[in-house]
N, C-alpha and C. Protein backbone atom coordinates (compact mmCIF):
# COMPACT_ATOMS: atom_id res chain seq x y z
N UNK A 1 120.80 88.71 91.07
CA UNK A 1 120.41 88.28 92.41
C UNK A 1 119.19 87.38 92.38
N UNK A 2 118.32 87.45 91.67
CA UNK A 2 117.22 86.57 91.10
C UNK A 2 116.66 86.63 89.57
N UNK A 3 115.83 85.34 90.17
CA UNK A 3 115.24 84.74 88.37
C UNK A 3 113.96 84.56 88.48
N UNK A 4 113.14 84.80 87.51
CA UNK A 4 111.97 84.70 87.81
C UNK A 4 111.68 83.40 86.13
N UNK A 5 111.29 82.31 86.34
CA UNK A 5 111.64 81.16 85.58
C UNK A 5 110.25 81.12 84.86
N UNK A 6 109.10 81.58 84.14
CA UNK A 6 107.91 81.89 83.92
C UNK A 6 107.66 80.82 82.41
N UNK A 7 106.57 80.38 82.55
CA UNK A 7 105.82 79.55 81.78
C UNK A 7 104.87 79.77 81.73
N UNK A 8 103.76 79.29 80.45
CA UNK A 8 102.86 79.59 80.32
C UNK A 8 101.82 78.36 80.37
N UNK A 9 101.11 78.01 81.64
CA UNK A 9 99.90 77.08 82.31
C UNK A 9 99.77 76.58 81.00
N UNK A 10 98.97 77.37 79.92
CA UNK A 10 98.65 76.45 79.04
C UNK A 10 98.99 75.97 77.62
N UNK A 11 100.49 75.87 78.01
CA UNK A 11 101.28 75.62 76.93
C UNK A 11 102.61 74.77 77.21
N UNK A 12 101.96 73.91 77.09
CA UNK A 12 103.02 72.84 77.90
C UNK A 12 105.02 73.09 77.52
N UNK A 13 104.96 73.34 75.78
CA UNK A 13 106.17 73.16 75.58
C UNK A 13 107.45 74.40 76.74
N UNK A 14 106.48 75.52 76.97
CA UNK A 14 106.79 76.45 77.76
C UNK A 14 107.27 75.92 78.99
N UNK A 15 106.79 75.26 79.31
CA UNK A 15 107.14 74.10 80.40
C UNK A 15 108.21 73.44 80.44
N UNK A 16 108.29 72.84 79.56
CA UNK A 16 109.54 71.86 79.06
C UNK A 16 111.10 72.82 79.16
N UNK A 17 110.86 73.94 78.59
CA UNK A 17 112.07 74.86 78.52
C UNK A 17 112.45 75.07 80.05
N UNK A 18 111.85 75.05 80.49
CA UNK A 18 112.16 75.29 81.92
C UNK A 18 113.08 74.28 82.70
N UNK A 19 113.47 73.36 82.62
CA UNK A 19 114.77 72.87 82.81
C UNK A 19 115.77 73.35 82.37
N UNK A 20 115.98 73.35 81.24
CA UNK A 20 116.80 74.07 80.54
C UNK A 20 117.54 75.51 80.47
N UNK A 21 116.46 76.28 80.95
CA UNK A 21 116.55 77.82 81.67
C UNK A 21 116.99 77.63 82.99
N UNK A 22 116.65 76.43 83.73
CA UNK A 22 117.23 76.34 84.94
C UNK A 22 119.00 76.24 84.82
N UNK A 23 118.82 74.79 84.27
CA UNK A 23 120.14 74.38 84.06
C UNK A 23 121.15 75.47 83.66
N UNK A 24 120.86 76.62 82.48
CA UNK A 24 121.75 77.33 82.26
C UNK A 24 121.85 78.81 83.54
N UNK A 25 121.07 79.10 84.47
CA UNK A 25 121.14 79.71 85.29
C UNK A 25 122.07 79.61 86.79
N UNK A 26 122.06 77.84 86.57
CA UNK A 26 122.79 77.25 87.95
C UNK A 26 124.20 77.01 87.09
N UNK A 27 124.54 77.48 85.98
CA UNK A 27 125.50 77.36 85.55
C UNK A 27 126.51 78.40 85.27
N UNK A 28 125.60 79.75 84.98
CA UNK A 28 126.01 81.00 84.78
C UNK A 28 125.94 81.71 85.35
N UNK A 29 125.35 81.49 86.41
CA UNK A 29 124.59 83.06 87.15
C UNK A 29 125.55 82.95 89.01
N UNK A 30 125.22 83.63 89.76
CA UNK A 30 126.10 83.19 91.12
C UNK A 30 125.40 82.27 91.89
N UNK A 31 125.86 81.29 92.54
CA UNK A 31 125.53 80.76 93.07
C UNK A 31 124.09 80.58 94.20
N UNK A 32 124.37 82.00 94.74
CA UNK A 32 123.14 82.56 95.70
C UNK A 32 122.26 83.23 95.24
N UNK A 33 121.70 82.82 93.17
CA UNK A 33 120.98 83.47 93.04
C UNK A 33 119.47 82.85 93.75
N UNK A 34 118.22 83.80 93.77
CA UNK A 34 117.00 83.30 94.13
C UNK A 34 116.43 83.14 92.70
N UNK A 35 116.22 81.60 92.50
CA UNK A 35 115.28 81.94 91.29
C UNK A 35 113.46 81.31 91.90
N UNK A 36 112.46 81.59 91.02
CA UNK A 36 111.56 81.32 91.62
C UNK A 36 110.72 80.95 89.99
N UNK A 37 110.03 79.41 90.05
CA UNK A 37 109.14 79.06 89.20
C UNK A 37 107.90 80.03 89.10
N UNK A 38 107.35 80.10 87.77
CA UNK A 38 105.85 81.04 87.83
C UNK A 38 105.28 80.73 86.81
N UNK A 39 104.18 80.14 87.06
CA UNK A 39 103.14 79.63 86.20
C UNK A 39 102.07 80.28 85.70
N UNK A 40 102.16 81.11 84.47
CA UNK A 40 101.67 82.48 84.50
C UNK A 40 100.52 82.18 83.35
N UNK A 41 99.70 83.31 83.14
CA UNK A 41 98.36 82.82 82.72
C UNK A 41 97.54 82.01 83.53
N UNK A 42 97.16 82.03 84.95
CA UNK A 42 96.06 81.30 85.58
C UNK A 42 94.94 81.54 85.44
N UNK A 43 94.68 82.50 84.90
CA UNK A 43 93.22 83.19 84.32
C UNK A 43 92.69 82.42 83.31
N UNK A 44 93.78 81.22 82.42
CA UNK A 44 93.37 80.13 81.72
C UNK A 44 92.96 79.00 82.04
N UNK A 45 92.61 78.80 83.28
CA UNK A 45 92.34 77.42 83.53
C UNK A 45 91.69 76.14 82.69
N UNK A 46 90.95 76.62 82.08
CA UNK A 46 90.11 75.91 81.36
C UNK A 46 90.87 75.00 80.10
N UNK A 47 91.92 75.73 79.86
CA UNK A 47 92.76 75.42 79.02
C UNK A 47 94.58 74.69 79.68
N UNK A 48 94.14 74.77 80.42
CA UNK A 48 95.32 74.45 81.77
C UNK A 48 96.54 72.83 80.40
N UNK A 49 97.06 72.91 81.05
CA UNK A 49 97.94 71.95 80.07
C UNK A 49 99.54 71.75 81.42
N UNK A 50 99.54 72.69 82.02
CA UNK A 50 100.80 72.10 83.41
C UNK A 50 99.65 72.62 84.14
N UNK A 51 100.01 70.92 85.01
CA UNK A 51 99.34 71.39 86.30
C UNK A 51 99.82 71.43 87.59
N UNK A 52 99.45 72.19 88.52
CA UNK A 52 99.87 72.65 89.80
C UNK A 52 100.32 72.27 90.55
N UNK A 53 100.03 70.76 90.44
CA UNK A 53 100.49 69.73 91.11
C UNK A 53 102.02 69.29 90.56
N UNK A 54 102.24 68.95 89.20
CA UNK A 54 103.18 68.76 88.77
C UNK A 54 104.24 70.07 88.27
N UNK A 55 104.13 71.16 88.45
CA UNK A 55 105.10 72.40 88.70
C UNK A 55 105.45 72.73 90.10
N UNK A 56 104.06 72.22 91.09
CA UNK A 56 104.99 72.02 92.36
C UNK A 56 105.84 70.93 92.68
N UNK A 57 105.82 69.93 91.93
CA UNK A 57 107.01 68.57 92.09
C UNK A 57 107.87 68.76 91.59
N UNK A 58 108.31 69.79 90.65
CA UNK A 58 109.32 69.91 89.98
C UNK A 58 110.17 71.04 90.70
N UNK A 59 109.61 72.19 91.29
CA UNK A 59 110.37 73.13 91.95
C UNK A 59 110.73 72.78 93.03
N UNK A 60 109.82 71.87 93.66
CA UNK A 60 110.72 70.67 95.31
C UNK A 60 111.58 70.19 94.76
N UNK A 61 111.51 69.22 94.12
CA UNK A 61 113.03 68.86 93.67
C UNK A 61 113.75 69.65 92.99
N UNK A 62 113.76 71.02 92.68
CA UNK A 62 115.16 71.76 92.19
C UNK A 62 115.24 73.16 93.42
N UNK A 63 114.66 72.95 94.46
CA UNK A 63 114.66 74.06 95.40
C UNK A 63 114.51 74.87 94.92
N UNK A 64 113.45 75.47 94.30
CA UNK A 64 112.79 76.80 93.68
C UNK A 64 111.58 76.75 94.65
N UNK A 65 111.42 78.51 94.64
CA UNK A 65 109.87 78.86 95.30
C UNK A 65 108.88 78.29 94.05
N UNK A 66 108.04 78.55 94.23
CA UNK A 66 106.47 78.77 93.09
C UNK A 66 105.14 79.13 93.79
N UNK A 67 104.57 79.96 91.96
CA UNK A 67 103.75 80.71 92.41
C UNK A 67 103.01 80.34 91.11
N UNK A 68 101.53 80.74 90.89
CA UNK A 68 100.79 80.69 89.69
C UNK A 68 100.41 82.41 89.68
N UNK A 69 100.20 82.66 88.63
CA UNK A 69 99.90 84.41 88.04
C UNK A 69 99.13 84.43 86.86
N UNK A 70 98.94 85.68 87.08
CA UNK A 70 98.06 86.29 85.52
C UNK A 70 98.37 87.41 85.42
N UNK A 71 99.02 87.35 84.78
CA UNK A 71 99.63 88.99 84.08
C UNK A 71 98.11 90.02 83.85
N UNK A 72 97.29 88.95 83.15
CA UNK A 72 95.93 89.89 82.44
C UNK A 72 95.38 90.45 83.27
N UNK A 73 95.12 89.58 84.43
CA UNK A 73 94.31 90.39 85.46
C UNK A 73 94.71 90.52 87.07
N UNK A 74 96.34 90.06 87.00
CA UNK A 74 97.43 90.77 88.07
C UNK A 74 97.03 89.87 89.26
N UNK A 75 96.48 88.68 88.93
CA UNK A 75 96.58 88.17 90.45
C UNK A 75 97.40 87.04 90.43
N UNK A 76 98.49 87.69 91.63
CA UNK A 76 99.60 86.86 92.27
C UNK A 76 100.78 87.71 91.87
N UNK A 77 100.82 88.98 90.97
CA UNK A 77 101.89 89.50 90.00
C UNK A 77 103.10 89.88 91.25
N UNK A 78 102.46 90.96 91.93
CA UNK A 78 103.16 91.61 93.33
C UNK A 78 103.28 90.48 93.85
N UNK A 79 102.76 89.73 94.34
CA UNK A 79 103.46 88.63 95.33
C UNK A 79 104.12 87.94 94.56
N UNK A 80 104.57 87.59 93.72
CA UNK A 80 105.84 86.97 93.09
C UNK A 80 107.22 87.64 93.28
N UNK A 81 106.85 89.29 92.91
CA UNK A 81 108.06 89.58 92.67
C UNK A 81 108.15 90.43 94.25
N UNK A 82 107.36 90.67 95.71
CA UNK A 82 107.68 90.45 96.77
C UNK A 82 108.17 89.29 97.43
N UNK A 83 107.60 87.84 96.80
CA UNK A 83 108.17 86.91 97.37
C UNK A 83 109.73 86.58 97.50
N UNK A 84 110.29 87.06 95.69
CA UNK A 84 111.56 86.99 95.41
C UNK A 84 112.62 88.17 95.79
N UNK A 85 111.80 89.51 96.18
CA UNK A 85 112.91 90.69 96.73
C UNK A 85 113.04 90.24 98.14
N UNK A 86 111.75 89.34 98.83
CA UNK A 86 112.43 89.10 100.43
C UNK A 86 113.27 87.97 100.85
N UNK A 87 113.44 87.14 99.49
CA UNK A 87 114.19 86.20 99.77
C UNK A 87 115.51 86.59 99.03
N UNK A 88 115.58 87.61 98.12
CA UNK A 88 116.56 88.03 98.12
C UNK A 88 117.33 88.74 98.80
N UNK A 89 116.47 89.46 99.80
CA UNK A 89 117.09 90.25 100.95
C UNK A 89 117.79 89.51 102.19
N UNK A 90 116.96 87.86 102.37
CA UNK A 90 117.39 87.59 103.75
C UNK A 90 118.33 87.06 103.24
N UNK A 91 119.13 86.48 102.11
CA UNK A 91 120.13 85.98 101.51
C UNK A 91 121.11 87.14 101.95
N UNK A 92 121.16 88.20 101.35
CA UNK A 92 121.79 89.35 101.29
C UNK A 92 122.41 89.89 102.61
N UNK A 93 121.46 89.63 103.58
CA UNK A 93 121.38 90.23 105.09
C UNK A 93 122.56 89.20 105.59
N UNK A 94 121.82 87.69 105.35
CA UNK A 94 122.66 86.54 106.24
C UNK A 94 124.46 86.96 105.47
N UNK A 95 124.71 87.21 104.35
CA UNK A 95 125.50 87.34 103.67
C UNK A 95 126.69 88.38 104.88
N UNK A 96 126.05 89.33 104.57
CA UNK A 96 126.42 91.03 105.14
C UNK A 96 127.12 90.32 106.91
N UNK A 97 126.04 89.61 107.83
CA UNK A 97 126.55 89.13 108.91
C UNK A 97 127.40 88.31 109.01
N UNK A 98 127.62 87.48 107.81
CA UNK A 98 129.19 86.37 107.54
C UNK A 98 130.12 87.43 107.12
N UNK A 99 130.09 87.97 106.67
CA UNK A 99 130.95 88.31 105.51
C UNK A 99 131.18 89.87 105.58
N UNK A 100 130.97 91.12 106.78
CA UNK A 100 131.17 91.93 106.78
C UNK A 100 132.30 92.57 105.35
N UNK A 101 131.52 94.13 104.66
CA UNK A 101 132.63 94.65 104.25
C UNK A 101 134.17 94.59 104.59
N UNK A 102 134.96 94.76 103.95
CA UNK A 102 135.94 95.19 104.74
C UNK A 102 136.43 96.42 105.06
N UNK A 103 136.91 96.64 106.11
CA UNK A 103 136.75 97.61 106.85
C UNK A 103 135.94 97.94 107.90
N UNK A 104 135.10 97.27 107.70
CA UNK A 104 133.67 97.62 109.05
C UNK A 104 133.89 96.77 109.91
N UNK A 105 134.03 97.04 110.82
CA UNK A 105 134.12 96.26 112.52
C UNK A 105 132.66 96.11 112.82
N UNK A 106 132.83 94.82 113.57
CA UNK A 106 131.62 94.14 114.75
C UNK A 106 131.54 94.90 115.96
N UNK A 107 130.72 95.76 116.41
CA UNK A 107 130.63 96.30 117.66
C UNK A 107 130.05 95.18 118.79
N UNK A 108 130.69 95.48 119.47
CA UNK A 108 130.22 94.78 120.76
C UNK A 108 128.42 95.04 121.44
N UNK A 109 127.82 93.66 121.50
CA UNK A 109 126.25 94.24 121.99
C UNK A 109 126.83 95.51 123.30
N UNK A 110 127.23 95.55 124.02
CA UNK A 110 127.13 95.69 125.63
C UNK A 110 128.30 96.88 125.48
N UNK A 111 128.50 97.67 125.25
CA UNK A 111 129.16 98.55 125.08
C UNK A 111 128.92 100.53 125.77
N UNK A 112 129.67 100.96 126.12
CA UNK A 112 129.14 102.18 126.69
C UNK A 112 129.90 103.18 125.85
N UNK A 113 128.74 104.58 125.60
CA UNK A 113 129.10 105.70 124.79
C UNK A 113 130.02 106.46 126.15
N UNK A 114 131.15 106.93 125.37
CA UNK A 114 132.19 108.00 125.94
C UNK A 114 131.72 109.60 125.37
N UNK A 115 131.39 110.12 126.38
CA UNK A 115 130.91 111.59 126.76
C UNK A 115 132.33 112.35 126.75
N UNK A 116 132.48 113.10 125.37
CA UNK A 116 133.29 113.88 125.03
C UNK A 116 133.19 115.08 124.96
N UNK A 117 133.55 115.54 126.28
CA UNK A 117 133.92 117.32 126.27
C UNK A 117 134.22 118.10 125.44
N UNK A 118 134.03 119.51 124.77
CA UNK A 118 134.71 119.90 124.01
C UNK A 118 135.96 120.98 124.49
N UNK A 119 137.13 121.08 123.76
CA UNK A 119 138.27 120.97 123.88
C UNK A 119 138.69 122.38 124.07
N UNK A 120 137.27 123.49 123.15
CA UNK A 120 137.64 124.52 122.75
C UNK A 120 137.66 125.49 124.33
N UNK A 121 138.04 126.74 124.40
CA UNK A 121 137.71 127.61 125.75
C UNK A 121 137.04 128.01 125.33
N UNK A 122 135.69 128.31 126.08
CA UNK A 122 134.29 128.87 125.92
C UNK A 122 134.41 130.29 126.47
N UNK A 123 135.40 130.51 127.47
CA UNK A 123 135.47 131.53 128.35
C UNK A 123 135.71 132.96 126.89
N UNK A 124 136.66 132.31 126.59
CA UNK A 124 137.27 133.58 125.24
C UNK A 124 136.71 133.48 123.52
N UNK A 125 135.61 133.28 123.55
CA UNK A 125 134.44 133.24 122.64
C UNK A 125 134.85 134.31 121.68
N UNK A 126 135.15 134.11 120.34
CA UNK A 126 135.82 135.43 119.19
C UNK A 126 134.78 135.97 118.85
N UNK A 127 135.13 137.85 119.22
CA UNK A 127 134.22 138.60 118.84
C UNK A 127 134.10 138.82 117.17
N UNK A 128 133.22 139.06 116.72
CA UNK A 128 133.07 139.64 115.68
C UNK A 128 133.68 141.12 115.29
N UNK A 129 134.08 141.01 113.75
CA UNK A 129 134.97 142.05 113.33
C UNK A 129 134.09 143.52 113.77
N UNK A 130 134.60 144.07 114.30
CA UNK A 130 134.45 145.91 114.16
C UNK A 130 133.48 146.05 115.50
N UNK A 131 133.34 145.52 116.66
CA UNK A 131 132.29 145.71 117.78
C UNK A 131 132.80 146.67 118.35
């Protein structure tokens, strides 16, 4: 249902693979997967080698989210992989409203509950053995 496409800021060739990981994902995987670019190690800046600017030009033109992270010291970690369970969900949801199971019916908004009596006689209530 998703991909999380991860490179490492300061290592360019890590970078480079990332077409390539794309390409074989939009090839193998289902169609409606979510994948999402992540530029991980930001805690390296200093050493930076892709930059932010140019990993966000690359995920506009292949319709990927992106995010930058640091595993070492966890900032952005949760919001990556919240970013990608809620876009995997509204995929999922819009899915479910096209495409009902089968078997499950569309209820009508505007609909009224039927108040069902019960059937049994209350009057002749079964005693218990030996009273």
């Amino acid at each position: 249902m998703g991909a999380l496409l991860v490179y490492d800021i300061a290592k360019h060739l890590t970078y480079e693979n990332v077409e390539r990981w794309l390409r074989e994902l939009r090839d193998h995987a289902d169609q409606n997967i979510v994948i999402m670019l992540v530029g991980n190690k930001s805690d390296l800046r200093h050493l930076i080698a892709v930059t932010t600017e140019e990993a966000t030009a690359f995920a506009e033109r292949n319709g990927l989210s992106f995010i930058e992270t640091s595993a070492l010291d966890s900032t952005n970690v949760d919001m990556a992989f919240q970013n990608i369970f809620t876009e995997i969900y509204r995929i999922v949801s819009q899915k479910q409203i096209r495409d009902p199971p089968e078997g499950d019916t569309i209820r009508p908004q505007n609909f009224e509950p039927i108040d069902v009596k019960p059937t049994m006689n209350t009057d002749s209530v079964r005693k218990q053995c030996c009273q």
